[in-house]
Protein backbone atom coordinates (compact mmCIF):
# COMPACT_ATOMS: atom_id res chain seq x y z
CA UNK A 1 138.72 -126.02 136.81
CA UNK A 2 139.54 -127.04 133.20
CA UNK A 3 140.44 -123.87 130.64
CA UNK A 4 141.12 -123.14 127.64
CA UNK A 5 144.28 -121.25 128.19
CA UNK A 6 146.17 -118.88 125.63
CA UNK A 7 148.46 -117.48 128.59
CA UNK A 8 151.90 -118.88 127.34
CA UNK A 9 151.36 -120.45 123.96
CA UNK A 10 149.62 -123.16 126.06
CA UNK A 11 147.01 -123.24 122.98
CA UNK A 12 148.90 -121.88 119.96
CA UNK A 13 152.42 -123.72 120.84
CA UNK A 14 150.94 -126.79 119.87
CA UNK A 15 148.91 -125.89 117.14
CA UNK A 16 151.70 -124.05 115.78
CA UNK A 17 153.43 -127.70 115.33
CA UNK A 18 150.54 -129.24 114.27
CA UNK A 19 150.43 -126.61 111.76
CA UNK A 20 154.08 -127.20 110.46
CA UNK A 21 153.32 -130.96 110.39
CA UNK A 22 150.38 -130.32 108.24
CA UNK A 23 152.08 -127.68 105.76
CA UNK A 24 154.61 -129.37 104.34
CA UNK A 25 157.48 -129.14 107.22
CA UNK A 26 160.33 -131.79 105.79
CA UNK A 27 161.72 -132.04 109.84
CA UNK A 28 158.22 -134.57 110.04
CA UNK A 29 158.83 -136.67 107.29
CA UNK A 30 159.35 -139.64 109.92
CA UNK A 31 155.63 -139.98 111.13
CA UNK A 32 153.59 -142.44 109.78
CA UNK A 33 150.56 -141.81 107.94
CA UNK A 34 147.90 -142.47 110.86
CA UNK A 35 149.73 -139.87 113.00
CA UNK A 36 149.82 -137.72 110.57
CA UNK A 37 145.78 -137.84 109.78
CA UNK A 38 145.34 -137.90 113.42
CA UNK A 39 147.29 -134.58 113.80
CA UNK A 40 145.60 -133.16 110.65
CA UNK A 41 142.33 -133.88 112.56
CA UNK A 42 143.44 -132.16 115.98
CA UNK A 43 145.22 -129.26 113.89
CA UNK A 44 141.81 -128.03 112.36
CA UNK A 45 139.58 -128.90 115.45
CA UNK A 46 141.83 -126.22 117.04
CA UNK A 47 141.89 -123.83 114.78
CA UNK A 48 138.05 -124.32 114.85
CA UNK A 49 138.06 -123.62 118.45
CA UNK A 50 140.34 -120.63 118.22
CA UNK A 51 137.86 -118.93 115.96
CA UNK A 52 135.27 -119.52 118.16
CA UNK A 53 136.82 -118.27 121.10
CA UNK A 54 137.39 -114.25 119.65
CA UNK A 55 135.29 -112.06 121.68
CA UNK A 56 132.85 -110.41 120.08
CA UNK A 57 131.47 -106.90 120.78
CA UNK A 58 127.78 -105.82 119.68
CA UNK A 59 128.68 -108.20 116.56
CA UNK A 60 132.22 -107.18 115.76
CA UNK A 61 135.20 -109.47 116.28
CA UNK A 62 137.82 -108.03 118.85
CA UNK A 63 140.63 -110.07 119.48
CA UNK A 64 141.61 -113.10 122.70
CA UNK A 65 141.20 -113.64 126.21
CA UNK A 66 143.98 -115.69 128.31
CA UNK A 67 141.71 -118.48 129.82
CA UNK A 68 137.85 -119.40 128.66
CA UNK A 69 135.29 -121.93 130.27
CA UNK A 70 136.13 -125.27 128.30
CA UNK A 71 132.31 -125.59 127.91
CA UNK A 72 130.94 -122.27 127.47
CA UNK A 73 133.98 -120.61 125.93
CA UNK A 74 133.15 -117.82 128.34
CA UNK A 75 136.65 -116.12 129.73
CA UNK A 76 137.35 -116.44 132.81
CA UNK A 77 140.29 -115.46 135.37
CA UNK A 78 143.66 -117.41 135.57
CA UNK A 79 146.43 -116.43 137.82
CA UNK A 80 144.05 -113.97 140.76
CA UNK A 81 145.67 -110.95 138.78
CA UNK A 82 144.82 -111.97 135.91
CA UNK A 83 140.94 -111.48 135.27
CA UNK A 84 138.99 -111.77 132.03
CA UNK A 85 139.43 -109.51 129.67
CA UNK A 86 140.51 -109.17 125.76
CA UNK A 87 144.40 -109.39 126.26
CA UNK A 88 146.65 -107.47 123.52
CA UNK A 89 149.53 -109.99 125.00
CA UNK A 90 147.85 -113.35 124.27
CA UNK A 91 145.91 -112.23 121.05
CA UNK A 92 149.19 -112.02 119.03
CA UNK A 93 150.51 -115.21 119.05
CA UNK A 94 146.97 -116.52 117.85
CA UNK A 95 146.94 -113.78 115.37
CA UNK A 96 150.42 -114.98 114.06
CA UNK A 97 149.23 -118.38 114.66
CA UNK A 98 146.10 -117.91 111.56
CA UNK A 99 148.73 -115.44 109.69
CA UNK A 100 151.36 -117.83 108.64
CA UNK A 101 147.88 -120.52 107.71
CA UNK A 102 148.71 -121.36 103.60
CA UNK A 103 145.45 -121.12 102.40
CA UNK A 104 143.29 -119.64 104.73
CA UNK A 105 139.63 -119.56 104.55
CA UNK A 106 137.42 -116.33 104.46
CA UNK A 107 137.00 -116.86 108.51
CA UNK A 108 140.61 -117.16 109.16
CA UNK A 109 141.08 -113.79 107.04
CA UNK A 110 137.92 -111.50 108.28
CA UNK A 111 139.34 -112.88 112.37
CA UNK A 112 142.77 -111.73 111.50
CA UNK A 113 141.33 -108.18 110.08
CA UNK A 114 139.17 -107.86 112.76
CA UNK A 115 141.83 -108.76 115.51
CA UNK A 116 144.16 -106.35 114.27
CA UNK A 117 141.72 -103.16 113.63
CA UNK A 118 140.32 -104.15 117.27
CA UNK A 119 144.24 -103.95 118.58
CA UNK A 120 144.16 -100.84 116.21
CA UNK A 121 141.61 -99.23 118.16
CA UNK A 122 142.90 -99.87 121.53
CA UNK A 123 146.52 -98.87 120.82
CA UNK A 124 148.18 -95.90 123.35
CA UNK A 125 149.51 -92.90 122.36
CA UNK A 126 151.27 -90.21 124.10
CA UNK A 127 152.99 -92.63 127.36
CA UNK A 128 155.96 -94.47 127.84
CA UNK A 129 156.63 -97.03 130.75
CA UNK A 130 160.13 -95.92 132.21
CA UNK A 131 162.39 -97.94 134.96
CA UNK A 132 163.45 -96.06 137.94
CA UNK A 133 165.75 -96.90 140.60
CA UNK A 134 165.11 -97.27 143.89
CA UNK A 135 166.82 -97.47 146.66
CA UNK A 136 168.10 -100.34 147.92
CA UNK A 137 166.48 -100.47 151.77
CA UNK A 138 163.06 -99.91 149.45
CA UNK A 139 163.57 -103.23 147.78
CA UNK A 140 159.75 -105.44 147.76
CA UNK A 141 161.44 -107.46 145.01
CA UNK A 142 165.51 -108.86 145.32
CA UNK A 143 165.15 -109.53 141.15
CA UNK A 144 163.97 -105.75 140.12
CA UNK A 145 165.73 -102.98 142.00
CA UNK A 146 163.71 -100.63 139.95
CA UNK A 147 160.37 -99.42 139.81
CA UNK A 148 158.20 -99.20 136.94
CA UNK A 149 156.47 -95.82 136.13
CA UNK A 150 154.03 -93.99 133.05
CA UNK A 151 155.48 -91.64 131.89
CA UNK A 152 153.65 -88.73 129.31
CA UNK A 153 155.94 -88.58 125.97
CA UNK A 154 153.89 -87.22 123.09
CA UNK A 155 156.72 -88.72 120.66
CA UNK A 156 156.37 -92.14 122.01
CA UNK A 157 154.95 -95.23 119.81
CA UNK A 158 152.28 -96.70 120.35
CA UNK A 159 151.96 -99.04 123.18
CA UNK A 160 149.11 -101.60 124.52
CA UNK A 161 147.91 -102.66 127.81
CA UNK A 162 148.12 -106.05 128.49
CA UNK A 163 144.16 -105.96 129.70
CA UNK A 164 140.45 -104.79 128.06
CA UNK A 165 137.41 -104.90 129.97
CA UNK A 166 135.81 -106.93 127.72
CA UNK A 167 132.53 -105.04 127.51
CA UNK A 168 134.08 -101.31 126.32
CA UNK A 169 138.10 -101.97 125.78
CA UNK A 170 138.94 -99.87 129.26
CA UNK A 171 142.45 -100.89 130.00
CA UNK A 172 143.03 -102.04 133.65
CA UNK A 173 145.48 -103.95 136.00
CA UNK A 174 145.55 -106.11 138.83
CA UNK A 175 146.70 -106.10 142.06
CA UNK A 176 148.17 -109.65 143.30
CA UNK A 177 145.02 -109.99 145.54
CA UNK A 178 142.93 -109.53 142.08
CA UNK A 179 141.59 -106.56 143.24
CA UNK A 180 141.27 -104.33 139.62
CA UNK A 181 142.87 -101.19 139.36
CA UNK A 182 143.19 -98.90 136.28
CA UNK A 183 146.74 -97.28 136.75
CA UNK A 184 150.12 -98.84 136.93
CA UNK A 185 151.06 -96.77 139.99
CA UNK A 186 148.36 -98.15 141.86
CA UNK A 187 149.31 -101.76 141.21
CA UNK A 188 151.54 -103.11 144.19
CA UNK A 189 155.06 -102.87 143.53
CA UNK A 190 155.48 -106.56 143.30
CA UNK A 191 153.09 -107.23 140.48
CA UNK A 192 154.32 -103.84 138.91
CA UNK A 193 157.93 -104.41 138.81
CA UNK A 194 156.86 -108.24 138.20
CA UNK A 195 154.21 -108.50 135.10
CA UNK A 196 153.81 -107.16 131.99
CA UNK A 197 151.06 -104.41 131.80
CA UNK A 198 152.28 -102.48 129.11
CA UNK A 199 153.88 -103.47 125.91
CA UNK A 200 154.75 -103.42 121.99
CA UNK A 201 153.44 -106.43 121.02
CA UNK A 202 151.37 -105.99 117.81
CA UNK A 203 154.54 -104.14 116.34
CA UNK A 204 155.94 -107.67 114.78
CA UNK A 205 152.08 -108.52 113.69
CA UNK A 206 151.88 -104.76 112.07
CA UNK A 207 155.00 -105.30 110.56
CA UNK A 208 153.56 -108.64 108.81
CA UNK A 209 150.28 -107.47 108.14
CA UNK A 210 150.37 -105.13 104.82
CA UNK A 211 152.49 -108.74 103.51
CA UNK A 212 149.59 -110.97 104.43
CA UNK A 213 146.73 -108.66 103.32
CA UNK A 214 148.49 -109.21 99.86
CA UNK A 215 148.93 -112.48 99.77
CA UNK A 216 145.26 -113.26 100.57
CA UNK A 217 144.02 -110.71 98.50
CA UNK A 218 145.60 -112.13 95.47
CA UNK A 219 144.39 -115.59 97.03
CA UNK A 220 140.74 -114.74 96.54
């Protein structure tokens, strides 16, 4: 089946070029003028398509799955643990992606509010994930001789789970087999030691953000 697939910059990598070729980058300066245009063309037609695709919640913007239907723009699974869902992974690239747009239009700016207030919302407090060793005759993976486990820390930052259930933001996990789960210690060690259910990745966008909300207010 054909997708439209976020999961690693599939999507946004390109666009990301496109979008240096269309602002200005002096590394282009060798294409011709037709490749240029027809870049130009495919450039917006994406970024058309990107707005499109942010899931929307009783009529509020959230943020990104990995994969949608290339015809409906409905999400839809990827890899078998990787179901559909609003991803806090994928959504920041595309978020960074519209960010660093030169003149952005009111849709670019109200998606990149709405993205981040969603990932806002959904942020963890109060956990950490720690490594543990294990013992060697326990290995299930030769790369990670270490398991992964949540730990409560009431200092820790926040932190995100890779996965929303796309109706009501409940963060959940996979098991290789796809079956869902909705804590890490109940994903199977392989796919726990082996993916990347929790992380910090809106800390670079939040670290952007109060920057960009000043540029585009003086914009306006």
């Amino acid at each position: 089946m054909d997708a439209i697939t976020f999961n690693d910059d599939v999507t946004n990598g390109p666009l990301e070029l496109f979008q240096a070729i269309v602002q200005g980058d002096d590394s282009f300066t060798w294409l011709d003028e037709e490749m240029e245009k027809r870049i130009e063309a495919a450039y917006w037609e994406g970024i058309d398509l990107v707005l499109r695709c942010q899931i929307v919640q009783d009529g509020v913007k959230t943020a990104w799955a990995q994969q949608y239907d290339n015809e409906t723009l409905v999400p839809v699974k990827a890899r078998t643990y990787e179901l559909p869902a609003i991803t806090a992974n994928e959504s920041c690239p595309v978020i960074s992606l519209l960010m660093d747009m030169e003149d952005p239009s009111p849709e670019v700016i109200d998606a990149v509010k709405s993205a981040v207030a969603w990932l806002e919302k959904v942020k963890i407090k109060g956990i950490r994930v720690e490594r543990i060793k294990i013992p060697e005759d326990q290995y299930t993976n030769h790369e990670y001789p270490y398991d992964r486990v949540v730990v409560e820390d009431p200092d820790a930052e926040p932190i995100w789970t890779r996965f929303y259930e796309i109706e009501d933001n409940t963060p959940f996990m996979c098991r290789r087999d796809g079956t869902k789960v909705w804590k890490l210690e109940d994903v199977n060690p392989e796919r726990r030691t082996g993916y990347g259910w929790y992380g910090y990745w809106l800390k670079e966008i939040l670290a952007r953000y109060p920057q960009w909300l000043e540029r585009v207010s003086e914009g306006k």
